[in-house]
PDB file of N, CA and C in Angstrom:
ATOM      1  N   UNK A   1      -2.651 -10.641 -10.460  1.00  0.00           N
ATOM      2  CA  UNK A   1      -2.196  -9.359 -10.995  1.00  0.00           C
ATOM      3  C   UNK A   1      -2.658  -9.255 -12.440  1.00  0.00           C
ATOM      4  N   UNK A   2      -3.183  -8.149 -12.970  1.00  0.00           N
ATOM      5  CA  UNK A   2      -3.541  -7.896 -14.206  1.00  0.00           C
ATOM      6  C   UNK A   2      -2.562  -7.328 -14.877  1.00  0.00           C
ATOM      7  N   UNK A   3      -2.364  -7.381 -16.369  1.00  0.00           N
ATOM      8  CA  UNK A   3      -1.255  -6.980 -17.287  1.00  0.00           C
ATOM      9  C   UNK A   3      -1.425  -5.187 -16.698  1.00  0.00           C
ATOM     10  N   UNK A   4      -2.565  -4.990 -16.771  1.00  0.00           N
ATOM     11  CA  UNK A   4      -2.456  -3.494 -16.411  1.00  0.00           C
ATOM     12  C   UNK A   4      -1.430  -2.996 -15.463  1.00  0.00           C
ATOM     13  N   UNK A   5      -1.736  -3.652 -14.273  1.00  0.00           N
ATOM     14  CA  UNK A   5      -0.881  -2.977 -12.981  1.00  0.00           C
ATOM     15  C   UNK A   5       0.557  -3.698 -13.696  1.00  0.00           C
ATOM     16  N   UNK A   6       0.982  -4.488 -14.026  1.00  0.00           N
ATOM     17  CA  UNK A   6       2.034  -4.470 -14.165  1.00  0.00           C
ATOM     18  C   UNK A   6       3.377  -3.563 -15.068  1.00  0.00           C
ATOM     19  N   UNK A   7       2.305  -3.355 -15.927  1.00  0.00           N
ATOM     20  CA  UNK A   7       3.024  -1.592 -16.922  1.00  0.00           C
ATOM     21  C   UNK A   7       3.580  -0.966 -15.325  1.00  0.00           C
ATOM     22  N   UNK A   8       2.680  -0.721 -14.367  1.00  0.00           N
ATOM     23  CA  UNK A   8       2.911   0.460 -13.573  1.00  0.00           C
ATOM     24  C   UNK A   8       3.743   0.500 -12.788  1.00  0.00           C
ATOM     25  N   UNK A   9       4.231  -0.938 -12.289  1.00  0.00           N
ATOM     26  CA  UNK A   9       4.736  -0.858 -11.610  1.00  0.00           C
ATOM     27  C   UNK A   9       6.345  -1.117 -11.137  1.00  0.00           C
ATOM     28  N   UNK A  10       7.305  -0.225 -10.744  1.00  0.00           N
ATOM     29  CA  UNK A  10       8.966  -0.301 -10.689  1.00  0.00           C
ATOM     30  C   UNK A  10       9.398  -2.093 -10.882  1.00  0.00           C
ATOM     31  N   UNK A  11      10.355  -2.265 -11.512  1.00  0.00           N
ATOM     32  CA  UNK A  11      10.586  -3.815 -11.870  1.00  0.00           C
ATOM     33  C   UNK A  11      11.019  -4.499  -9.681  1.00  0.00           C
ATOM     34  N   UNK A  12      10.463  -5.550  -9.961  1.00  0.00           N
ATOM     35  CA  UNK A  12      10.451  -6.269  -9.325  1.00  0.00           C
ATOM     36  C   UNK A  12      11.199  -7.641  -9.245  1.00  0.00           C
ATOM     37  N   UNK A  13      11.995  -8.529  -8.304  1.00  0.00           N
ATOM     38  CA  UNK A  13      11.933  -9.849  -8.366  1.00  0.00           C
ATOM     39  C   UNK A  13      11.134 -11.175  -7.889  1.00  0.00           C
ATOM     40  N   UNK A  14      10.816 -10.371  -6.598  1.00  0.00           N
ATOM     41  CA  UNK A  14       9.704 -11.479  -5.987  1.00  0.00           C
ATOM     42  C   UNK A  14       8.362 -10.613  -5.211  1.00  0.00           C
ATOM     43  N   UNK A  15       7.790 -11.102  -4.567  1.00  0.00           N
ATOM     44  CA  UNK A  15       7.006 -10.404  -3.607  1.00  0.00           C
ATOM     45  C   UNK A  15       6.833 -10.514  -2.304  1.00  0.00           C
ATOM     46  N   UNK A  16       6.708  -9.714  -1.600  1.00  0.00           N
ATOM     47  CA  UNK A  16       6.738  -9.703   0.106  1.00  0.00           C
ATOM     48  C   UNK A  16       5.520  -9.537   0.772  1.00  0.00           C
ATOM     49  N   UNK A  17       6.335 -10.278   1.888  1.00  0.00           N
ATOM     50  CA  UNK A  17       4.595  -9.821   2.482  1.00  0.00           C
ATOM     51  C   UNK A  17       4.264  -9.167   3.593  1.00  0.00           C
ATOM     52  N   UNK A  18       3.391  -8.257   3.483  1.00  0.00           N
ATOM     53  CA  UNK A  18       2.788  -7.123   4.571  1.00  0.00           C
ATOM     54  C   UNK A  18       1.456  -7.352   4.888  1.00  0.00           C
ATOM     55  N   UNK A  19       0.702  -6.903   6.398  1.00  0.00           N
ATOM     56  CA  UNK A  19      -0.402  -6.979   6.762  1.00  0.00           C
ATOM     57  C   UNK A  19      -1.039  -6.053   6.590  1.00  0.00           C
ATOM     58  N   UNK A  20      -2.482  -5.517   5.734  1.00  0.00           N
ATOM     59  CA  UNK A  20      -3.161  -4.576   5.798  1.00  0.00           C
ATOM     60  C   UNK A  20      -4.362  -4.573   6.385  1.00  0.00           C
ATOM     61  N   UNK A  21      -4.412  -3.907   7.815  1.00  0.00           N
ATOM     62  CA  UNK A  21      -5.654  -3.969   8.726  1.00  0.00           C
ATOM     63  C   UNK A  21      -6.594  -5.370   8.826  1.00  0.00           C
ATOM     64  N   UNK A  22      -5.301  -6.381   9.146  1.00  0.00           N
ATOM     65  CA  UNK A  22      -5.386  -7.399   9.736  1.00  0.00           C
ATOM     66  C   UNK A  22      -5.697  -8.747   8.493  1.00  0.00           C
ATOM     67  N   UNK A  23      -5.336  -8.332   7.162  1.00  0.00           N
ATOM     68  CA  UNK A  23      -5.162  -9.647   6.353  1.00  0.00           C
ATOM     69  C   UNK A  23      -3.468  -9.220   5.727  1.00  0.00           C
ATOM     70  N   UNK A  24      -3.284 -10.705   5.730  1.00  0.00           N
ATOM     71  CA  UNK A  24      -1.638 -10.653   4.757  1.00  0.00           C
ATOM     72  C   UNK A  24      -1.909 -10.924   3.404  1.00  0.00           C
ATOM     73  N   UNK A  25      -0.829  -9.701   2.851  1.00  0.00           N
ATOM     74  CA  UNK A  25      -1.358  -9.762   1.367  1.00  0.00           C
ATOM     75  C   UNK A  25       0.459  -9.977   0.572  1.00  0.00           C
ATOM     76  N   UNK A  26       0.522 -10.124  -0.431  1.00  0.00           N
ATOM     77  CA  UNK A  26       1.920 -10.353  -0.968  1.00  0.00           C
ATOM     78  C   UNK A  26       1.630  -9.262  -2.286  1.00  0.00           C
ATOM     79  N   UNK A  27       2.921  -8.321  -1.930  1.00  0.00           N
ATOM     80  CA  UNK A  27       3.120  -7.586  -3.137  1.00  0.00           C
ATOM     81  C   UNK A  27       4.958  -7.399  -3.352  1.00  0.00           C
ATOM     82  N   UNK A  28       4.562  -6.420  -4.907  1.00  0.00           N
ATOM     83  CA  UNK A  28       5.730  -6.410  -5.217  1.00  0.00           C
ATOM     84  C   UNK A  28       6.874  -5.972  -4.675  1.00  0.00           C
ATOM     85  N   UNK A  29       7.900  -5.889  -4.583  1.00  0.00           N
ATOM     86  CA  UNK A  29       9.020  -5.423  -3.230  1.00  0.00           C
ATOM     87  C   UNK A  29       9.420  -4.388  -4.218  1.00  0.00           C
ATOM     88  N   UNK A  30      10.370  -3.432  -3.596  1.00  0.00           N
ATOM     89  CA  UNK A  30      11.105  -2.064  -4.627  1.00  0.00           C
ATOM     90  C   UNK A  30       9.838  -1.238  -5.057  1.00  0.00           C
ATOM     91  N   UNK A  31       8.360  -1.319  -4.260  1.00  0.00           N
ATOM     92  CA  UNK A  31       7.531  -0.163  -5.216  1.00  0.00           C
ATOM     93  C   UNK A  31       7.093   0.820  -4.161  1.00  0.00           C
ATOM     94  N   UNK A  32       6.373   1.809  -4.368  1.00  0.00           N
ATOM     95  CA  UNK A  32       6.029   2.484  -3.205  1.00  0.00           C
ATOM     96  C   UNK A  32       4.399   1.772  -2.931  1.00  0.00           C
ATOM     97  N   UNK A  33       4.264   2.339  -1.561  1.00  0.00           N
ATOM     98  CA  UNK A  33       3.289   1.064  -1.194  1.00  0.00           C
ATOM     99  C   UNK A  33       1.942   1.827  -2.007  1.00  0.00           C
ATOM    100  N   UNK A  34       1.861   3.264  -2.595  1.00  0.00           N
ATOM    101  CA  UNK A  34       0.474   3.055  -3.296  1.00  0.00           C
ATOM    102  C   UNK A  34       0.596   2.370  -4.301  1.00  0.00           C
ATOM    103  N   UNK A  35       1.561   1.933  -5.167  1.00  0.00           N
ATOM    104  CA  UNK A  35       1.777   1.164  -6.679  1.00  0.00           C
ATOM    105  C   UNK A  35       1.180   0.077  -5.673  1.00  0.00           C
ATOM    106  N   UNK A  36       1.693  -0.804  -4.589  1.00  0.00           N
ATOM    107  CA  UNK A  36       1.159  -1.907  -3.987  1.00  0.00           C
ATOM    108  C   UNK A  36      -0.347  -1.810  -3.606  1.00  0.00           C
ATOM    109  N   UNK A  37      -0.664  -1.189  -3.334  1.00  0.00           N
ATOM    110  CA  UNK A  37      -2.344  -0.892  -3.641  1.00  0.00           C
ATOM    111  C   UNK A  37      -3.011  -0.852  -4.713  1.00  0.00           C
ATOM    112  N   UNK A  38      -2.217  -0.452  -5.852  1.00  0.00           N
ATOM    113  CA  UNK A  38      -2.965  -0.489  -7.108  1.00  0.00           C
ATOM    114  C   UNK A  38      -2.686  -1.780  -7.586  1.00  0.00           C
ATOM    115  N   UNK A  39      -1.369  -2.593  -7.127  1.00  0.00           N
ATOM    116  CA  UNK A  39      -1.372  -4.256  -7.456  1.00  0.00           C
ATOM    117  C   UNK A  39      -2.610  -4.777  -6.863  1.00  0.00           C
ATOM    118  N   UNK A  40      -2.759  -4.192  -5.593  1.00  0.00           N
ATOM    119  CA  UNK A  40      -3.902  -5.336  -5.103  1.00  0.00           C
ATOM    120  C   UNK A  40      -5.664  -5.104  -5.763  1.00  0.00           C
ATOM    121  N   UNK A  41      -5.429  -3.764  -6.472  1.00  0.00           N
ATOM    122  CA  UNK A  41      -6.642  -3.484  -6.078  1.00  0.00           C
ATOM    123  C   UNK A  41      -6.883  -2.218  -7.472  1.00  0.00           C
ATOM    124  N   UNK A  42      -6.742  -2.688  -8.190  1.00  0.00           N
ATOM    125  CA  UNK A  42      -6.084  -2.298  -9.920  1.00  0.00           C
ATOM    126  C   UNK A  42      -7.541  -1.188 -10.035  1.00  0.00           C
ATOM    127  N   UNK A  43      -8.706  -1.287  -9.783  1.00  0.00           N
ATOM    128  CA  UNK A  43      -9.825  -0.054 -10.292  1.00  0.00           C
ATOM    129  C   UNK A  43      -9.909   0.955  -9.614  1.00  0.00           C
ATOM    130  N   UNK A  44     -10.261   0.588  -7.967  1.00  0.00           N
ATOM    131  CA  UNK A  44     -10.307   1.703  -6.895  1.00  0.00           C
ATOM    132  C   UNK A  44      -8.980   2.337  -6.557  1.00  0.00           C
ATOM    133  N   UNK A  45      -8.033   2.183  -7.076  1.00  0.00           N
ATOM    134  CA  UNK A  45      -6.951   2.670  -6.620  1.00  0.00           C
ATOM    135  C   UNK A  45      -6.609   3.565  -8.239  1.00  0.00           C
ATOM    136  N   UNK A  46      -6.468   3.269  -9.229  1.00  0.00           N
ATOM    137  CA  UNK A  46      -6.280   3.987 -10.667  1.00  0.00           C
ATOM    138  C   UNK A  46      -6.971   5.089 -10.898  1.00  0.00           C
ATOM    139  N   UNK A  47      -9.013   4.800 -10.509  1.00  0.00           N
ATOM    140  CA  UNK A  47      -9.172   5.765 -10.491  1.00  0.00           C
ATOM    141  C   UNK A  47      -9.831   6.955  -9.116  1.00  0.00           C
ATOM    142  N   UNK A  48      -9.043   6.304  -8.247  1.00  0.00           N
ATOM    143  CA  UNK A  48      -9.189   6.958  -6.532  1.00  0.00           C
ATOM    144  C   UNK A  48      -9.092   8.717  -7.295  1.00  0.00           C
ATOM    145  N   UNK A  49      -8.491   8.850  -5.971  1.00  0.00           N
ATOM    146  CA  UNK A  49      -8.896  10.740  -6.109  1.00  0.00           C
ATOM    147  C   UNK A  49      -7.220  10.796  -5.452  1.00  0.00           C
ATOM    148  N   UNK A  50      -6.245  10.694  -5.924  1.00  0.00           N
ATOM    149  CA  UNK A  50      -4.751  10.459  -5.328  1.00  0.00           C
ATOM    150  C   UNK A  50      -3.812  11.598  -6.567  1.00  0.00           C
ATOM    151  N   UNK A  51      -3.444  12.213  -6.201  1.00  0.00           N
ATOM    152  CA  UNK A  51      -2.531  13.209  -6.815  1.00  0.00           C
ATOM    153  C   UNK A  51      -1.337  12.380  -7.246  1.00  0.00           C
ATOM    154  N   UNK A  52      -0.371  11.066  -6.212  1.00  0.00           N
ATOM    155  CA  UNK A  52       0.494  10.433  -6.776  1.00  0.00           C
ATOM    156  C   UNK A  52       1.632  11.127  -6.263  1.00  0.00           C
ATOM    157  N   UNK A  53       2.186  12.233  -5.995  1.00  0.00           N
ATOM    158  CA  UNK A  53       2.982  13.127  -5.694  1.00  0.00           C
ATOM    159  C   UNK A  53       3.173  14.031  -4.166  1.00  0.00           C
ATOM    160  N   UNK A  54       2.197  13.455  -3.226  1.00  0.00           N
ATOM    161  CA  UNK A  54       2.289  13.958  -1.608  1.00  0.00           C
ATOM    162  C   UNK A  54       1.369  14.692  -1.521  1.00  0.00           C
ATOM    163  N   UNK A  55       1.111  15.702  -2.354  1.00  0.00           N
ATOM    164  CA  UNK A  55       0.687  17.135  -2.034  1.00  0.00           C
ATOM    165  C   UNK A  55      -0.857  17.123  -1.327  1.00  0.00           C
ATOM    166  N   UNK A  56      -1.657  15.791  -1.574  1.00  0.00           N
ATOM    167  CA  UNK A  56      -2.746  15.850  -1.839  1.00  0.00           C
ATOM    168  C   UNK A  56      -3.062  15.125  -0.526  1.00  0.00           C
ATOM    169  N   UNK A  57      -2.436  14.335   0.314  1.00  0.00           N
ATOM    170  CA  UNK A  57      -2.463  13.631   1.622  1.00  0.00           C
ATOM    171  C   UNK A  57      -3.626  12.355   1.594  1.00  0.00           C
ATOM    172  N   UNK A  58      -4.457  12.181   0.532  1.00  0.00           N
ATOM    173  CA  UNK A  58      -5.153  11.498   0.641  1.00  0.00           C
ATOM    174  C   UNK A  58      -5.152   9.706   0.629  1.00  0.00           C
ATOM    175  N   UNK A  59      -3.619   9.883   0.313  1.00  0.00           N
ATOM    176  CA  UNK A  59      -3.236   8.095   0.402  1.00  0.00           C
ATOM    177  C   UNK A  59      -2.452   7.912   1.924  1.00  0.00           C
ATOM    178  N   UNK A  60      -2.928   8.815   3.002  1.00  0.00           N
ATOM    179  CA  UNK A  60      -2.093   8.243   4.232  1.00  0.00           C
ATOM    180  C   UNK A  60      -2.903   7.455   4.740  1.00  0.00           C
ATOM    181  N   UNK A  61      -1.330   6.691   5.099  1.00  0.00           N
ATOM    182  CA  UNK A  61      -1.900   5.066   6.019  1.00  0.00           C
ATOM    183  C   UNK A  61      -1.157   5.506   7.239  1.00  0.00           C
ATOM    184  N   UNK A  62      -1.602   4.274   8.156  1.00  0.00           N
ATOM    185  CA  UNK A  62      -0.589   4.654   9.828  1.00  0.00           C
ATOM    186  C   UNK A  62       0.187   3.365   9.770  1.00  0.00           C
ATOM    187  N   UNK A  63       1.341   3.227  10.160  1.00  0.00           N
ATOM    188  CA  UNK A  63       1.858   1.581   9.968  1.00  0.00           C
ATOM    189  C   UNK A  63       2.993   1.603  11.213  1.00  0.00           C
ATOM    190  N   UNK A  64       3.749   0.339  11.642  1.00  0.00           N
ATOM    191  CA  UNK A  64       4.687   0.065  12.546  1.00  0.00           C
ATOM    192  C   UNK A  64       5.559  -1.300  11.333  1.00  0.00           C
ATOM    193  N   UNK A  65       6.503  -1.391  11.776  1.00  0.00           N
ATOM    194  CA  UNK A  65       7.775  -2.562  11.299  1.00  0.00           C
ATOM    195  C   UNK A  65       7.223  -3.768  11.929  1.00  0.00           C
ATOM    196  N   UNK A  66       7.564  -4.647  11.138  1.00  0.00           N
ATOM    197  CA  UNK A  66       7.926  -6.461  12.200  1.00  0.00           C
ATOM    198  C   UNK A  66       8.446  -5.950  13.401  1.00  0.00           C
ATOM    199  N   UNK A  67       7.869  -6.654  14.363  1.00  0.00           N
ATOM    200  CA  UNK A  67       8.628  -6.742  15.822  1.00  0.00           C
ATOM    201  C   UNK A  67       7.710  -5.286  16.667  1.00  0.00           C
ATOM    202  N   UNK A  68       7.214  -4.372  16.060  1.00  0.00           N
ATOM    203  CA  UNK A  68       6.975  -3.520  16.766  1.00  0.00           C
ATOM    204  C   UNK A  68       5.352  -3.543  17.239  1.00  0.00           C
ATOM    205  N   UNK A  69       4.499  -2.393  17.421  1.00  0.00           N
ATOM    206  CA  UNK A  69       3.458  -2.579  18.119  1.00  0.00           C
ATOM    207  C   UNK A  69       2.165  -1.522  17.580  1.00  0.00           C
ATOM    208  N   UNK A  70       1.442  -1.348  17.843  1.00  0.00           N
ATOM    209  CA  UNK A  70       0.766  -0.274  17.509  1.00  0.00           C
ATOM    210  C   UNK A  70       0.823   0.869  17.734  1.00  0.00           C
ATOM    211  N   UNK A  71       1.257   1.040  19.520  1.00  0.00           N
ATOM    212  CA  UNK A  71       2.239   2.251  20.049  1.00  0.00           C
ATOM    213  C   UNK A  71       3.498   3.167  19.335  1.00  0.00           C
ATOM    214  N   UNK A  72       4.045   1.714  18.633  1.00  0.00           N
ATOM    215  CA  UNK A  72       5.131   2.569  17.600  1.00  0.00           C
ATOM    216  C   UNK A  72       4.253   3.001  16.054  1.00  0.00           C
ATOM    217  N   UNK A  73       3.071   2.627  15.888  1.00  0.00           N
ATOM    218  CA  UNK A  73       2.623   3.432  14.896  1.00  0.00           C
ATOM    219  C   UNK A  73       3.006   4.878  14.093  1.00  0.00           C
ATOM    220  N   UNK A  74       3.134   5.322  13.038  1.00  0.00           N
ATOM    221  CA  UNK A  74       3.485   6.489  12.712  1.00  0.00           C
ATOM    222  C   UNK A  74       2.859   6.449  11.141  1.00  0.00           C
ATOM    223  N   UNK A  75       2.723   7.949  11.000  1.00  0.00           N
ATOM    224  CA  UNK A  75       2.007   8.328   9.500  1.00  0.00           C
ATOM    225  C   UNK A  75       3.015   8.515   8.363  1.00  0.00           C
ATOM    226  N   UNK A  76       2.183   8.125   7.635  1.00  0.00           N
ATOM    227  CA  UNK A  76       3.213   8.199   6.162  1.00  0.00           C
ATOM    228  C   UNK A  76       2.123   8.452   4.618  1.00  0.00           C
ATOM    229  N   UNK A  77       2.615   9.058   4.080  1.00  0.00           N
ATOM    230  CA  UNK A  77       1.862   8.675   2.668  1.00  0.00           C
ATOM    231  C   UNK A  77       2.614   7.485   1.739  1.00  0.00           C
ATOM    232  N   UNK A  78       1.400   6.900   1.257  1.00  0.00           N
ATOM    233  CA  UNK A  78       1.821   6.010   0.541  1.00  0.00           C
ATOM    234  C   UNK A  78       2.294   6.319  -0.588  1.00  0.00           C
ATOM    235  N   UNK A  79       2.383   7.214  -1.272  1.00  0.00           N
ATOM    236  CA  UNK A  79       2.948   7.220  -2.848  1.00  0.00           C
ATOM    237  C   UNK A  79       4.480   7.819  -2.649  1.00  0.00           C
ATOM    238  N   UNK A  80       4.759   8.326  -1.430  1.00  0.00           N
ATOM    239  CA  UNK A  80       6.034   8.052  -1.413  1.00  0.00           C
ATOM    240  C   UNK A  80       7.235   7.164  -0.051  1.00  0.00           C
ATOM    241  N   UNK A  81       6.111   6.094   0.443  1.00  0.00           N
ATOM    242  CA  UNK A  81       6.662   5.478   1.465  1.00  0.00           C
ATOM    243  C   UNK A  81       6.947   4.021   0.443  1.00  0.00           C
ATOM    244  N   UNK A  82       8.049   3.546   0.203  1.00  0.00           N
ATOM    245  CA  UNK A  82       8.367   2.056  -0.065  1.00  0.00           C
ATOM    246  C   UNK A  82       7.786   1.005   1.130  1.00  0.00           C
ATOM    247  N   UNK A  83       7.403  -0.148   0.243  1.00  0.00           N
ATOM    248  CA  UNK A  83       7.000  -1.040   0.995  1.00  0.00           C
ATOM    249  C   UNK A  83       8.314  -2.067   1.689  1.00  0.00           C
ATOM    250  N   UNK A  84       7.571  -3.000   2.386  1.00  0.00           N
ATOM    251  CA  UNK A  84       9.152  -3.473   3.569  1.00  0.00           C
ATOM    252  C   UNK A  84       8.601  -4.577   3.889  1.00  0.00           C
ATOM    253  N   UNK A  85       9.349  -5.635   3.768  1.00  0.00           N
ATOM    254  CA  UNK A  85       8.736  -6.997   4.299  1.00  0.00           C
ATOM    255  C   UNK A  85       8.478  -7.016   5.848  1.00  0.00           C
ATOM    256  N   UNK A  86       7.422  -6.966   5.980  1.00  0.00           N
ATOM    257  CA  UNK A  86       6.557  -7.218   7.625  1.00  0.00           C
ATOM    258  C   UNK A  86       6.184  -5.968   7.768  1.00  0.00           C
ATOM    259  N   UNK A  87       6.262  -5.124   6.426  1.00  0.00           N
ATOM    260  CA  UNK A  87       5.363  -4.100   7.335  1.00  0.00           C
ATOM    261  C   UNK A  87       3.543  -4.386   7.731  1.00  0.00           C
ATOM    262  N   UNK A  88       3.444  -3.324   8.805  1.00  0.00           N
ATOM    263  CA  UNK A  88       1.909  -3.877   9.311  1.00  0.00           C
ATOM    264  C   UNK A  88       0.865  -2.046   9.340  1.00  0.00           C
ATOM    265  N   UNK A  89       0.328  -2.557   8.302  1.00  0.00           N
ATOM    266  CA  UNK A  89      -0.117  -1.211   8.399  1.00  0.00           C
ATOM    267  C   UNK A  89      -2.155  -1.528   8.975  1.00  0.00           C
ATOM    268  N   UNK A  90      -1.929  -0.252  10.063  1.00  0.00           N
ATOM    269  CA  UNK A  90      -3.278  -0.420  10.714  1.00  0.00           C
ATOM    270  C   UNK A  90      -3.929   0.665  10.417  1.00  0.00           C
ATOM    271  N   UNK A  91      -4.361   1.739   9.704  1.00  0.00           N
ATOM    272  CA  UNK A  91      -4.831   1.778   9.781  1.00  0.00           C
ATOM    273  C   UNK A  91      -5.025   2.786   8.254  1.00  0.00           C
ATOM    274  N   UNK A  92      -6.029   2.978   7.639  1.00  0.00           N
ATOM    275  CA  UNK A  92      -5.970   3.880   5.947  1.00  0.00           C
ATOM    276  C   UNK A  92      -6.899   5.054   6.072  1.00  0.00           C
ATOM    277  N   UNK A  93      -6.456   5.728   5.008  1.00  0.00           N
ATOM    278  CA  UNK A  93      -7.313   6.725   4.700  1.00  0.00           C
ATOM    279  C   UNK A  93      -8.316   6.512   4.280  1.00  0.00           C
ATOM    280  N   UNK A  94      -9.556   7.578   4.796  1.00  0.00           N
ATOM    281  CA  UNK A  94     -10.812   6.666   4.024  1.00  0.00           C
ATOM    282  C   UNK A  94     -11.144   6.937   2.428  1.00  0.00           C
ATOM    283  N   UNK A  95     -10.058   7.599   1.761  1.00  0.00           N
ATOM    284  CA  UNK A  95      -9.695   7.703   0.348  1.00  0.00           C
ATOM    285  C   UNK A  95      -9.489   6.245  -0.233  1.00  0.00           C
ATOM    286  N   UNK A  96      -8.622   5.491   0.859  1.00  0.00           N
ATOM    287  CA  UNK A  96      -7.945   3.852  -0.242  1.00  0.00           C
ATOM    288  C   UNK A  96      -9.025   3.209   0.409  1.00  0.00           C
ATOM    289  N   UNK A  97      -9.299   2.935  -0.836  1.00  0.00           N
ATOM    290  CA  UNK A  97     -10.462   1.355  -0.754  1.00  0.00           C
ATOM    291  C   UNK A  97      -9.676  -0.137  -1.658  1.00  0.00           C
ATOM    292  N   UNK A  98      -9.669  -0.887  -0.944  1.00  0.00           N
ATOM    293  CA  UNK A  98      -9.187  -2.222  -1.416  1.00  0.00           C
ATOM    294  C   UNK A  98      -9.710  -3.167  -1.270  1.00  0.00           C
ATOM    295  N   UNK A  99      -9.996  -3.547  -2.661  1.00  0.00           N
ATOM    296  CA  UNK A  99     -11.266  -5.077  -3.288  1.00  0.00           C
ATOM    297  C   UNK A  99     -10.492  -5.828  -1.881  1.00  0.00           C
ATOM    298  N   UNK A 100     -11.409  -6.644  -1.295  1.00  0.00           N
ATOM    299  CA  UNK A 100     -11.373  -7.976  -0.521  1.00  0.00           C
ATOM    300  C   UNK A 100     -10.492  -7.485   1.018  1.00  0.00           C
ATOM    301  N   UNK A 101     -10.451  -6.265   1.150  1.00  0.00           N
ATOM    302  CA  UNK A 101      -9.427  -6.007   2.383  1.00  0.00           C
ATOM    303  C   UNK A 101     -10.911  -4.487   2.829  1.00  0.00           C
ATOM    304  N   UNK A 102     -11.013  -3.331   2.488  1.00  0.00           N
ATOM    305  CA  UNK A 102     -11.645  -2.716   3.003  1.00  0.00           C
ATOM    306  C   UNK A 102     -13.539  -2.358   2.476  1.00  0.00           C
ATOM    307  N   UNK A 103     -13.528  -3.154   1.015  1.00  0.00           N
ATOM    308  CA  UNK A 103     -14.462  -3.214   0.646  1.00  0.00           C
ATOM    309  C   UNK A 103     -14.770  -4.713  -0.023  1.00  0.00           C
TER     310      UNK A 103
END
């Protein structure tokens, strides 16, 4: 994590871990999962093309809970979906690009 993303992001105690299109990554818990994208992935995500606020749809991911399947898949935007230990998200917008996961 760089000092940068950390200004940005809601206080934290530990980090959790979620799967993004098939690698496990550990981020901060209590943030919404685009702040967790910009932890992982501090340039392409700061200066993406993301409004931050819904309106703009370009940070949707598709994801399911621990225990569930791909069938239970459902859409969400990330800048206002919180992240969740085991979440499994399959599949992104082709807006989020993330160092070492989609690029």
């Amino acid at each position: 994590m760089s000092d940068q993303s950390a200004d940005l992001l809601d206080p934290y105690e530990k980090l959790i871990n979620l799967e993004i299109i098939g690698k496990r990554v550990s981020v901060p818990e209590k943030n919404r999962l685009l702040r967790c994208f910009q932890y992982l992935s501090i340039n392409t995500i700061s200066y993406g093309d993301f409004c931050w606020n819904g309106d703009c749809t370009n940070c949707q991911i598709w994801y399911h809970l621990k225990g569930q399947d791909e069938q239970n898949d459902r859409p969400a935007l990330s800048c206002r979906l919180e992240c969740e230990e085991g979440m499994v998200i399959t599949r992104l917008s082709r807006f989020i690009e993330l160092e070492g996961i989609t690029k």
